[in-house]
N, C-alpha and C. Protein backbone atom coordinates (compact mmCIF):
# COMPACT_ATOMS: atom_id res chain seq x y z
N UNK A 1 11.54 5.50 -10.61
CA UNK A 1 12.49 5.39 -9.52
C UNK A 1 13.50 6.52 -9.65
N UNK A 2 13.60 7.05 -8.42
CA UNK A 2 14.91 8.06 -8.52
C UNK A 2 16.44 7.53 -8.95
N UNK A 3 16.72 8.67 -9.59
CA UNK A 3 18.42 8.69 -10.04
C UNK A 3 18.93 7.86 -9.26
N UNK A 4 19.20 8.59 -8.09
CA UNK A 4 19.93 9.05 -7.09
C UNK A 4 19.85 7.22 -6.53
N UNK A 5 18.53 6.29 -6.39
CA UNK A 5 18.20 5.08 -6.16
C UNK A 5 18.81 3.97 -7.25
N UNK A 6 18.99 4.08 -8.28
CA UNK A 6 19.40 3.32 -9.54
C UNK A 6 20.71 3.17 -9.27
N UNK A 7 21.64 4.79 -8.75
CA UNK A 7 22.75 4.50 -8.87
C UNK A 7 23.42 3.82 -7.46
N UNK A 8 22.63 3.49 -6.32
CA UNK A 8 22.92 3.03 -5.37
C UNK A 8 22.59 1.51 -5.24
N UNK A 9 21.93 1.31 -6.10
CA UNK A 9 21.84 -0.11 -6.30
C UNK A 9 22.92 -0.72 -6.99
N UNK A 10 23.25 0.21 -8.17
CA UNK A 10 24.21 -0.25 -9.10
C UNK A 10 25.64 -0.59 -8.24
N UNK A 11 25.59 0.33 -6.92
CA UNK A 11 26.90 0.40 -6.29
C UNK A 11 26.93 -0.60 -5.58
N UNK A 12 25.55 -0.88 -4.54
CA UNK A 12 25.15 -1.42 -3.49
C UNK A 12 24.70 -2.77 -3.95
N UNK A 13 24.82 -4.06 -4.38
CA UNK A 13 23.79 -4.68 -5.29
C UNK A 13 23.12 -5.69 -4.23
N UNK A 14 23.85 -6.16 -3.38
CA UNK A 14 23.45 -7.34 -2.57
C UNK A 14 22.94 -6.51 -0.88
N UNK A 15 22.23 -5.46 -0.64
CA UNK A 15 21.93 -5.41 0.60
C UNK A 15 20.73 -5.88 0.87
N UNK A 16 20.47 -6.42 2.34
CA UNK A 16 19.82 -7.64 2.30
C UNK A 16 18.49 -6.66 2.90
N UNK A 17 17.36 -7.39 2.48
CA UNK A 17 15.69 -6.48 2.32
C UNK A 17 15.23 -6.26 3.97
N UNK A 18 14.48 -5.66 3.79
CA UNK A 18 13.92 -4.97 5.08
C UNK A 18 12.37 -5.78 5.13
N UNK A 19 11.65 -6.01 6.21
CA UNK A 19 10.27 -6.20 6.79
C UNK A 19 10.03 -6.13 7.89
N UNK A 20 8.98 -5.53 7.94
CA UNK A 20 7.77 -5.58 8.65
C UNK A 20 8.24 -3.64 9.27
N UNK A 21 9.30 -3.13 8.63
CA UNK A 21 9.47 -1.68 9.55
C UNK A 21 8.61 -0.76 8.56
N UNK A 22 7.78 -0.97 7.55
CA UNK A 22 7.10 0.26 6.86
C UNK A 22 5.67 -0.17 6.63
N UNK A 23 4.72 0.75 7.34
CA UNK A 23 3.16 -0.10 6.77
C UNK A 23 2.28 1.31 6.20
N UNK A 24 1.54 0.62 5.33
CA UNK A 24 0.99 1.80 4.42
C UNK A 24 -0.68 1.38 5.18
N UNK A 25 -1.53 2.35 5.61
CA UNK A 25 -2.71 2.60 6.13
C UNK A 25 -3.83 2.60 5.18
N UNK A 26 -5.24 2.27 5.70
CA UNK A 26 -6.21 2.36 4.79
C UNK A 26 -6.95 4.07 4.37
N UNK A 27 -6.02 4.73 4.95
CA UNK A 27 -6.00 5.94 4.45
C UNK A 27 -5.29 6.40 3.91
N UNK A 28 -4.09 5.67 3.38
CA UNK A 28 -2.62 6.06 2.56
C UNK A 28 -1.96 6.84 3.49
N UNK A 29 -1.70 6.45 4.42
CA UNK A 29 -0.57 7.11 5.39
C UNK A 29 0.55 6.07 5.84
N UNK A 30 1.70 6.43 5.82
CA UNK A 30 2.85 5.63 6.21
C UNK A 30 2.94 5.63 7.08
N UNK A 31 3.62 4.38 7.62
CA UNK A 31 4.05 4.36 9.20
C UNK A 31 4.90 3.53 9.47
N UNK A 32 6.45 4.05 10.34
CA UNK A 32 7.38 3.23 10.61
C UNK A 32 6.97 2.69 11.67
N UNK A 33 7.79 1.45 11.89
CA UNK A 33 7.36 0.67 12.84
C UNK A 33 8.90 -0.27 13.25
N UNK A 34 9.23 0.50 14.22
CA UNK A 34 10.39 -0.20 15.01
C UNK A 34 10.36 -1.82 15.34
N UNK A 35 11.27 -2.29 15.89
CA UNK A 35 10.86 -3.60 16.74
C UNK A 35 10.29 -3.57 17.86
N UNK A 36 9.89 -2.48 18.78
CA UNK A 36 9.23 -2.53 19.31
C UNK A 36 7.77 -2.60 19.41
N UNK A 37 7.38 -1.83 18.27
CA UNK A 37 5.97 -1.57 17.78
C UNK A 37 5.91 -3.34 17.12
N UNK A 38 6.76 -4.17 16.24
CA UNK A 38 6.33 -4.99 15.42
C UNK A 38 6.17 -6.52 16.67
N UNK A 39 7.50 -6.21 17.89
CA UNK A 39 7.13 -6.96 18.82
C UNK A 39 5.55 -7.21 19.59
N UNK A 40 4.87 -5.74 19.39
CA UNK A 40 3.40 -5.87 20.15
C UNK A 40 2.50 -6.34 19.49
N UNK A 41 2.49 -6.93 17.78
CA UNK A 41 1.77 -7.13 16.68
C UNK A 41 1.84 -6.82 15.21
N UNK A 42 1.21 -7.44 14.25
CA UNK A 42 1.29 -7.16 13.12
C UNK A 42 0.89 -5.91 12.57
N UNK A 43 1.05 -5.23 11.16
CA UNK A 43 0.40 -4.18 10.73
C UNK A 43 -1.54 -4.60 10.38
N UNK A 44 -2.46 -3.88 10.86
CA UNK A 44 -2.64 -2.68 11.49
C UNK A 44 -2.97 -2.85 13.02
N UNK A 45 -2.79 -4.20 13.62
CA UNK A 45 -3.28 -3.58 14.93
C UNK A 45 -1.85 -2.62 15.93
N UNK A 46 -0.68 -2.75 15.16
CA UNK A 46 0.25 -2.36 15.89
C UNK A 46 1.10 -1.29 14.61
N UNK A 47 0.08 -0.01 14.68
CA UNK A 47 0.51 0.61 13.94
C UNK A 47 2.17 1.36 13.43
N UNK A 48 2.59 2.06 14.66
CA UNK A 48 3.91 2.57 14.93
C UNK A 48 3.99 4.27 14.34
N UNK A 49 4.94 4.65 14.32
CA UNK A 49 4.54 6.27 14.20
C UNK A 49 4.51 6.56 13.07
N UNK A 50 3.57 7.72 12.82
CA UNK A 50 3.61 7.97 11.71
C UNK A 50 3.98 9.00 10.94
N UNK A 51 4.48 9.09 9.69
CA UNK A 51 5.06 9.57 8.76
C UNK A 51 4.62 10.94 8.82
N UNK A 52 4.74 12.35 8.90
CA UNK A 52 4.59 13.18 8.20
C UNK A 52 5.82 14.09 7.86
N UNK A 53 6.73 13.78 7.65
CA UNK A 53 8.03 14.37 6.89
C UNK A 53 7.54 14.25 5.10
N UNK A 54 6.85 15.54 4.69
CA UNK A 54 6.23 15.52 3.20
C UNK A 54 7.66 14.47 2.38
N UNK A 55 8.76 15.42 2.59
CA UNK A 55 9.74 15.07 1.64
C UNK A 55 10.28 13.37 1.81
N UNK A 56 10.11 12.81 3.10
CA UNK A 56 10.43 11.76 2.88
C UNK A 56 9.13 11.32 2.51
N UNK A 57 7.81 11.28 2.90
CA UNK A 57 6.93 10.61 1.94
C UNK A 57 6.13 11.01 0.83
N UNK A 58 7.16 12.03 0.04
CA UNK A 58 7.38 11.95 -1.42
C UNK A 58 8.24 10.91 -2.12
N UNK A 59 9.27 11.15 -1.05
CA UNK A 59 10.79 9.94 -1.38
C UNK A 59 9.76 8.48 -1.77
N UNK A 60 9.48 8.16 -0.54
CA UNK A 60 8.56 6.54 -0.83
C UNK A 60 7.86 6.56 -1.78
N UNK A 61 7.04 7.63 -1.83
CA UNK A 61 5.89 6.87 -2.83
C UNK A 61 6.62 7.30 -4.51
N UNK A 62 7.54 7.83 -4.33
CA UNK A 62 8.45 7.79 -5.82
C UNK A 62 8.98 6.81 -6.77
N UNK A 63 9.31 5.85 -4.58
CA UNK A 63 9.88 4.49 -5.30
C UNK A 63 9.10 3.50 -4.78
N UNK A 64 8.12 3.97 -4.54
CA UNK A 64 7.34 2.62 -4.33
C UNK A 64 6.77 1.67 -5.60
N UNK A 65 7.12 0.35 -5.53
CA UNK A 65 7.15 -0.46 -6.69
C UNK A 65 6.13 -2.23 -5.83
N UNK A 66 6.71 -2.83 -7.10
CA UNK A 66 6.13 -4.12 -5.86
C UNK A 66 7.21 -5.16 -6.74
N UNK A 67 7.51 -6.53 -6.63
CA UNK A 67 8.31 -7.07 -6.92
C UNK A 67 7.15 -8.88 -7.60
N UNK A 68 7.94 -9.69 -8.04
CA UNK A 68 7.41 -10.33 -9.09
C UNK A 68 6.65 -11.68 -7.89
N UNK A 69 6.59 -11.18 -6.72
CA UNK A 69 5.41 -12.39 -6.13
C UNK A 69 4.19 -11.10 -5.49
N UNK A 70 4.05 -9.88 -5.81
CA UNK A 70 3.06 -9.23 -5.69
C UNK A 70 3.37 -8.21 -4.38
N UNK A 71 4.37 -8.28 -3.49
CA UNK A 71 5.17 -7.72 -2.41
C UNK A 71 5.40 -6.41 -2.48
N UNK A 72 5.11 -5.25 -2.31
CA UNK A 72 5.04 -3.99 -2.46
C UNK A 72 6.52 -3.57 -1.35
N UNK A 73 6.83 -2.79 -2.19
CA UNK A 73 8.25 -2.30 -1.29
C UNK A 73 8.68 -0.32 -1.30
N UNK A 74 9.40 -0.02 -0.73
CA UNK A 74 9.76 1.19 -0.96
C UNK A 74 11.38 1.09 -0.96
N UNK A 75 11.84 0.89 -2.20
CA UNK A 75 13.22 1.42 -2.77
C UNK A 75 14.36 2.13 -2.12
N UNK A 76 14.48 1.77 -1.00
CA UNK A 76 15.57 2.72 0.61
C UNK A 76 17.00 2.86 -0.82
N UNK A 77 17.40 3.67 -1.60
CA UNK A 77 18.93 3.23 -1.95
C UNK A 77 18.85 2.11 -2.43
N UNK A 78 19.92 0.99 -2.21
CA UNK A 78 20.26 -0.31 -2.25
C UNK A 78 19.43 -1.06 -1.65
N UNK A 79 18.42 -0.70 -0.74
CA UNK A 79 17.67 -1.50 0.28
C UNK A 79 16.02 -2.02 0.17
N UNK A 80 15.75 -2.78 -0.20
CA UNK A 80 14.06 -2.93 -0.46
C UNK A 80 13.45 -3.04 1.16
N UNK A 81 12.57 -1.70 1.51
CA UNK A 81 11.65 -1.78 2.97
C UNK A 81 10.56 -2.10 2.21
N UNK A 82 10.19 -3.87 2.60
CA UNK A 82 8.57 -4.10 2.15
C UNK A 82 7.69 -3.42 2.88
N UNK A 83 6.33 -3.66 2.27
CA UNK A 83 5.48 -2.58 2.80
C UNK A 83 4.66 -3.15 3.36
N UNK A 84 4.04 -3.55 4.75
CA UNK A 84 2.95 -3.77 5.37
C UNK A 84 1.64 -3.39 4.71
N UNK A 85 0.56 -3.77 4.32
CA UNK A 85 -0.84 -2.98 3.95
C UNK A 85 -1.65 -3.50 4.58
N UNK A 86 -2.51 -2.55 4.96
CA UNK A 86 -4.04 -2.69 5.77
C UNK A 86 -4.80 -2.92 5.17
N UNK A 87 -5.23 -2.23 3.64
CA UNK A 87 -6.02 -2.75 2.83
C UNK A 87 -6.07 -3.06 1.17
N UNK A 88 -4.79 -2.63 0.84
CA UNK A 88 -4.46 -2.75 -0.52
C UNK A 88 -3.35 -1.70 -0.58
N UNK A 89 -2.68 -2.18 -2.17
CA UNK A 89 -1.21 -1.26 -2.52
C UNK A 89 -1.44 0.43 -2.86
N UNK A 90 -2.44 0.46 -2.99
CA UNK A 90 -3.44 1.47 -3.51
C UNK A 90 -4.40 2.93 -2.34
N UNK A 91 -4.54 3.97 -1.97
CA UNK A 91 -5.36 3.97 -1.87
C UNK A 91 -5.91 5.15 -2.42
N UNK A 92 -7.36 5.40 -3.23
CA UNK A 92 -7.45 5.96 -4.01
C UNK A 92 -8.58 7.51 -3.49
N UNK A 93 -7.81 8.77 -3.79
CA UNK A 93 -8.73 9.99 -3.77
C UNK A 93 -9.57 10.72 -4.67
N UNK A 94 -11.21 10.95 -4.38
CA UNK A 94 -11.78 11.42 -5.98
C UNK A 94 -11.88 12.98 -5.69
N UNK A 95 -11.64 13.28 -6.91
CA UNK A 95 -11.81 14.55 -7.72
C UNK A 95 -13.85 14.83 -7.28
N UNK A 96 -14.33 16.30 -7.77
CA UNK A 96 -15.11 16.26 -7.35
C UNK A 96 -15.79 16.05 -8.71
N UNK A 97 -14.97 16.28 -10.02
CA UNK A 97 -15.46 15.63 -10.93
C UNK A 97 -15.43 14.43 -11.43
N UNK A 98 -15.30 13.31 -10.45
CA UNK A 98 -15.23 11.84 -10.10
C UNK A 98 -13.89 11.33 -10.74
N UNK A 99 -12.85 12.23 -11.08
CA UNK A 99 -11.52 11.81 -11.41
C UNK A 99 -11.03 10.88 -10.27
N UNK A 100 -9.87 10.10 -10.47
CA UNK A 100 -9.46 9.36 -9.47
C UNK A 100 -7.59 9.29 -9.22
N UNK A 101 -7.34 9.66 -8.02
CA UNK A 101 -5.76 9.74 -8.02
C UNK A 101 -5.30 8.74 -6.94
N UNK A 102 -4.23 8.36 -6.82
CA UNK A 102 -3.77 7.18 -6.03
C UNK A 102 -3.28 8.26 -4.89
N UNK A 103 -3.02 7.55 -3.38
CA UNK A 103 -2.39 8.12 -2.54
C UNK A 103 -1.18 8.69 -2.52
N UNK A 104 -0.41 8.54 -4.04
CA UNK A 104 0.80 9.05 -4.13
C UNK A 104 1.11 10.54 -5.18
N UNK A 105 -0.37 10.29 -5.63
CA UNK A 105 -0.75 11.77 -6.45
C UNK A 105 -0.91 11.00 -8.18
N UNK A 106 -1.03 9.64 -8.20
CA UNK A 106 -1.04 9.37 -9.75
C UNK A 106 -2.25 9.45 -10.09
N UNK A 107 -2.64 9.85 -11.44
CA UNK A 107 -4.22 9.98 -12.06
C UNK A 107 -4.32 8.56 -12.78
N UNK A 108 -5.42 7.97 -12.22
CA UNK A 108 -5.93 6.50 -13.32
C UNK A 108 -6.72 6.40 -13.49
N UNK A 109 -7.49 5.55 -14.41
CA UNK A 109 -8.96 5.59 -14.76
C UNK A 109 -9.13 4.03 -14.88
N UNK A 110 -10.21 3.76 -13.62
CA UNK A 110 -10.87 2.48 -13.05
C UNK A 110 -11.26 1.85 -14.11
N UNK A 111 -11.22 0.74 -13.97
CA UNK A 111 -11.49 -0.70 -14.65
C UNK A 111 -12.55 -1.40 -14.57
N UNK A 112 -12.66 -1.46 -13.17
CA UNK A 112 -13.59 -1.78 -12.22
C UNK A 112 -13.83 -1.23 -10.89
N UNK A 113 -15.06 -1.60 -10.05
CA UNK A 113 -15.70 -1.26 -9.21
C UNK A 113 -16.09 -3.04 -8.19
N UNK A 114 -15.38 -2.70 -6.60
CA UNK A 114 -15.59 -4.03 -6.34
C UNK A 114 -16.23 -3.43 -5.08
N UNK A 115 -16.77 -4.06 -3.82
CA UNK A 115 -17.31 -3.51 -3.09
C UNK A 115 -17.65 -5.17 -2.21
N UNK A 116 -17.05 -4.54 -0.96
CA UNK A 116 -16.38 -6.24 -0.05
C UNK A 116 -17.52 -6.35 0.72
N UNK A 117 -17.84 -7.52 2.06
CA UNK A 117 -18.52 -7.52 2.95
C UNK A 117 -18.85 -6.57 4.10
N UNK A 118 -18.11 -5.62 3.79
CA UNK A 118 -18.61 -4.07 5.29
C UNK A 118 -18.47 -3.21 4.69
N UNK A 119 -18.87 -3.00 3.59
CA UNK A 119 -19.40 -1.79 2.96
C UNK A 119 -17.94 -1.47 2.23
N UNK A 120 -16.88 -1.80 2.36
CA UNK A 120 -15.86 -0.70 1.66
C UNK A 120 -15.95 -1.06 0.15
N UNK A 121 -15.31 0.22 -0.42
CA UNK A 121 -15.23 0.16 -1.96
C UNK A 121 -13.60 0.27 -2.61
N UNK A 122 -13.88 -0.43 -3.18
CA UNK A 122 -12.11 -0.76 -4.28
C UNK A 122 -12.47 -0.46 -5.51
N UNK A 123 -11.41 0.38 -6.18
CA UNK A 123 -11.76 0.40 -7.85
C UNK A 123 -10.02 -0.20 -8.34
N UNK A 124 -10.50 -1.15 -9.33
CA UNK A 124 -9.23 -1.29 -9.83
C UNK A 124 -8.91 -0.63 -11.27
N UNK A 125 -7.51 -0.57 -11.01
CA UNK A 125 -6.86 0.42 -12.42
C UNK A 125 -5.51 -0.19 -13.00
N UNK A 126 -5.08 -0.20 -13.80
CA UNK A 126 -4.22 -0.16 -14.66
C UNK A 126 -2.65 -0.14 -13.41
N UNK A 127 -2.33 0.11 -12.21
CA UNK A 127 -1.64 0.62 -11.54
C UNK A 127 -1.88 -0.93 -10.44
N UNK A 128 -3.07 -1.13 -10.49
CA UNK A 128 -3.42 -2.62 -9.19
C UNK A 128 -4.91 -1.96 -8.95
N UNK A 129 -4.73 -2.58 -7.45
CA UNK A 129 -5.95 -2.51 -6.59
C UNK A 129 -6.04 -1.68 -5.67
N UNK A 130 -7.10 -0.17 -5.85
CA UNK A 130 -6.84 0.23 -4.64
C UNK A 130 -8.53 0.67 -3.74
N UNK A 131 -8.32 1.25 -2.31
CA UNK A 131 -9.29 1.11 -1.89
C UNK A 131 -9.75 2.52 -1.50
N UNK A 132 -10.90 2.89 -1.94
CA UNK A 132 -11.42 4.18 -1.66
C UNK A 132 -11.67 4.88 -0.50
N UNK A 133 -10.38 6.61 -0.37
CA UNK A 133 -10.40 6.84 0.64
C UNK A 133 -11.76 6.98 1.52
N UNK A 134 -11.51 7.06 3.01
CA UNK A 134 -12.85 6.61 3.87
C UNK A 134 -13.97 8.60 3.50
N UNK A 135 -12.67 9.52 3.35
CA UNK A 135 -13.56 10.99 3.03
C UNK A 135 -13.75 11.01 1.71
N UNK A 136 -14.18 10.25 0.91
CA UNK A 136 -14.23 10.32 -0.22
C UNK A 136 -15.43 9.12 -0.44
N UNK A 137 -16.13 8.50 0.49
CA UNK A 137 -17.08 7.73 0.17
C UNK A 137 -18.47 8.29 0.17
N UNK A 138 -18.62 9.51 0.14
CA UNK A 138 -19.89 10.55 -0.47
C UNK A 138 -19.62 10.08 -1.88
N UNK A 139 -18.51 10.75 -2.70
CA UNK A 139 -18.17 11.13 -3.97
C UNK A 139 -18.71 9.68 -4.45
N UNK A 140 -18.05 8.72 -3.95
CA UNK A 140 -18.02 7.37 -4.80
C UNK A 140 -19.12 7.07 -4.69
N UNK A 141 -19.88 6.85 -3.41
CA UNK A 141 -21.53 6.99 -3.52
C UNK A 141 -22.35 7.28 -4.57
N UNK A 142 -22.18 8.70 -4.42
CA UNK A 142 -22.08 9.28 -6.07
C UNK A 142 -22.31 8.72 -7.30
N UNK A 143 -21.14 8.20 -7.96
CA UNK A 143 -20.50 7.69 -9.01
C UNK A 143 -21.40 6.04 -9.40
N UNK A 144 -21.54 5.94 -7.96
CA UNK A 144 -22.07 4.24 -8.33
C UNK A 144 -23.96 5.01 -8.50
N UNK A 145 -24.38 5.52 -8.29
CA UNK A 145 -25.73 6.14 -7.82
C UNK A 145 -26.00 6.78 -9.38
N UNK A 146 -25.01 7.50 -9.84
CA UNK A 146 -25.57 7.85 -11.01
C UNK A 146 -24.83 6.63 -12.20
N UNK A 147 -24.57 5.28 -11.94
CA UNK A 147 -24.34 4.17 -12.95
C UNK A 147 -22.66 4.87 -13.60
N UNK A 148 -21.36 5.52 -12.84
CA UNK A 148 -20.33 5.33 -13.60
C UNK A 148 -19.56 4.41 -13.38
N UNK A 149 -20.06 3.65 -12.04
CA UNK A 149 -18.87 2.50 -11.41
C UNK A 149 -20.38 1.82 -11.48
N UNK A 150 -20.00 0.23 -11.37
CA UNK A 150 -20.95 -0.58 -11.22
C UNK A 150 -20.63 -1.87 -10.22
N UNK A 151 -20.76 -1.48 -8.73
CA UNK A 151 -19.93 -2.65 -7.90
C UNK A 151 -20.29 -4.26 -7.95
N UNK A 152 -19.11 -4.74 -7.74
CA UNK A 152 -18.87 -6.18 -8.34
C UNK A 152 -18.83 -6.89 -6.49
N UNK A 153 -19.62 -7.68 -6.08
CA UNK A 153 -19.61 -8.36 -4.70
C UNK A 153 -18.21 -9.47 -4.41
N UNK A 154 -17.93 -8.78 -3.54
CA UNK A 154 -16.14 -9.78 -3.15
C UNK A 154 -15.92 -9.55 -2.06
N UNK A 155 -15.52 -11.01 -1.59
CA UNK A 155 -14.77 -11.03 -0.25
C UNK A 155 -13.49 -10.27 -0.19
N UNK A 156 -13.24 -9.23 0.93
CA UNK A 156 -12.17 -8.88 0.80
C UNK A 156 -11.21 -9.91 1.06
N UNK A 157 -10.87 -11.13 1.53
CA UNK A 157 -9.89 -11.98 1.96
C UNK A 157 -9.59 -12.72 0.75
N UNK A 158 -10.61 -12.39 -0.53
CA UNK A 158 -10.03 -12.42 -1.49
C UNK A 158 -9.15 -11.94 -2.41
N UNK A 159 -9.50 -10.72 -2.17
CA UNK A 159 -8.42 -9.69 -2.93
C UNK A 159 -7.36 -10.10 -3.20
N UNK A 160 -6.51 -10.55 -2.07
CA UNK A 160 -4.85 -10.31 -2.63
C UNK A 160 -4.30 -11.29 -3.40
N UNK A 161 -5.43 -12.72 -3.45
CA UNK A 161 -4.91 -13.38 -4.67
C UNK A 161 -5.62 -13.27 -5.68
N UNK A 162 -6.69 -12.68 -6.06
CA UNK A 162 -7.11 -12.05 -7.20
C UNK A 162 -6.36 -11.11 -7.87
N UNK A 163 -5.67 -10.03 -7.28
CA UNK A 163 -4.95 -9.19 -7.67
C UNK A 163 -3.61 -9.45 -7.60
N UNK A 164 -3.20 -10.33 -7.02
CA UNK A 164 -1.57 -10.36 -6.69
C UNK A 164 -0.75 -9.60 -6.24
N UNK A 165 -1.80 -9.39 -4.86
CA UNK A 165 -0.72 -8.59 -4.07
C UNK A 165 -0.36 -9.20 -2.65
N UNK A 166 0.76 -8.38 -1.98
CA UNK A 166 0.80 -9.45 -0.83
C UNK A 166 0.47 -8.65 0.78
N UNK A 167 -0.12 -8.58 1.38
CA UNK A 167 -1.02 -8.12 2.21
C UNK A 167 0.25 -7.72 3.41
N UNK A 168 0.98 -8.73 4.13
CA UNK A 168 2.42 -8.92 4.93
C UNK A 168 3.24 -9.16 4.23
N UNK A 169 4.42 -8.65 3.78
CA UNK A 169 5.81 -9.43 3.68
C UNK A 169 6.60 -10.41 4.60
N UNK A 170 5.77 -9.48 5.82
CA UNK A 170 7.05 -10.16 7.08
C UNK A 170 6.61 -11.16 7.35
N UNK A 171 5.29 -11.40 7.23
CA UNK A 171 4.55 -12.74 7.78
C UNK A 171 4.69 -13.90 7.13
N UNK A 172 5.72 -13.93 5.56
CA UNK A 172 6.34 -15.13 5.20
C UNK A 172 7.68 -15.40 5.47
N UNK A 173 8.57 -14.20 5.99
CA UNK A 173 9.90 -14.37 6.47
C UNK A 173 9.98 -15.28 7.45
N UNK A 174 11.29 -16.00 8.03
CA UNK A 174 11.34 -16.61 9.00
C UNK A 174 11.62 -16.05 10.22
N UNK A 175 10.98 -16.55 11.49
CA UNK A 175 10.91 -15.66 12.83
C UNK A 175 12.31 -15.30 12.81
N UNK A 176 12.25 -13.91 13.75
CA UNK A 176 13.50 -13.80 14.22
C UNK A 176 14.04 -14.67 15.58
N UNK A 177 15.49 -14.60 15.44
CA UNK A 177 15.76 -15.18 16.75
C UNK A 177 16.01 -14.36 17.53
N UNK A 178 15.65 -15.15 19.13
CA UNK A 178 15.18 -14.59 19.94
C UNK A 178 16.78 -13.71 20.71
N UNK A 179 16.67 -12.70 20.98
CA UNK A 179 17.75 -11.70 21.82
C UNK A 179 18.33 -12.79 22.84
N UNK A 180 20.10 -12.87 22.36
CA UNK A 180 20.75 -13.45 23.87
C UNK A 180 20.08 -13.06 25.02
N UNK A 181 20.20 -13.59 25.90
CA UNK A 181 19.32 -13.30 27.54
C UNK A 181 20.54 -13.37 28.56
């Protein structure tokens, strides 16, 4: 976590958490999502715009953490923005020498190899669960083809309590109330 985040907490201690405005994609791409976007639906059918300011999504994935019921967040300052996910906290890019890096640039080395009902592939690591980018499913092809991953059959609707993660934040908060009229 950044400095600069530690010491704004230390200042800031009680500001109250953010949901449903940040969703992370099954391609590791961020995306804010106003109330307008979250009014038309949940993350992913109601995506909202997306991120390409490098430096702020260096900022996130610096402080991106997850908290002790499996809730993935990004560290605003004083402010926890939970994170919407489409398909896991994770999503992972291979090397062409079947190395493996997370969408935020971290290097880990898989645990396992899981592989859900429509073909997608997850390797888990030391870091959680993540899911193999969609241009990168030659490589992993690959990897399982010459016996270095060995896929394990799973429902994806299992995942997030196998792993302990939490798929919505916002979708356990309580509704908002509705705008004076």
């Amino acid at each position: 976590m950044d400095d600069i985040v530690k010491q704004a907490l230390a200042k800031w201690p009680n500001v109250p958490h953010c949901y449903g405005w940040l969703g992370l994609d099954a391609r590791g791409n961020w995306y804010l999502r106003d109330d307008r976007t979250q009014a038309t639906g949940p993350f992913p059918v109601a995506k909202g715009s997306l991120l390409q300011h490098e430096k702020l999504i260096d900022f996130i994935q610096r402080n991106y953490e997850h908290d002790a019921q499996g809730q993935w967040f990004f560290q605003n300052g004083p402010q926890r923005v939970y994170v919407e996910l489409e398909a896991a906290p994770w999503i992972w890019r291979l090397g062409g020498d079947f190395s493996v890096n997370s969408h935020s640039g971290l290097a880990v080395e898989p645990s396992a190899c899981l592989l859900d009902e429509e073909g997608k592939l997850y390797l888990v690591a030391p870091i959680g669960l993540g899911l193999i980018h969609t241009q990168d499913t030659g490589l992993a092809a690959e990897a399982v083809e010459q016996g270095r991953w060995v896929p394990e059959n799973v429902r994806a609707a299992d995942l997030p309590a196998r792993f302990g993660h939490v798929m919505s934040p916002a979708a356990s908060q309580p509704a908002k109330p509705a705008a004076p009229g």
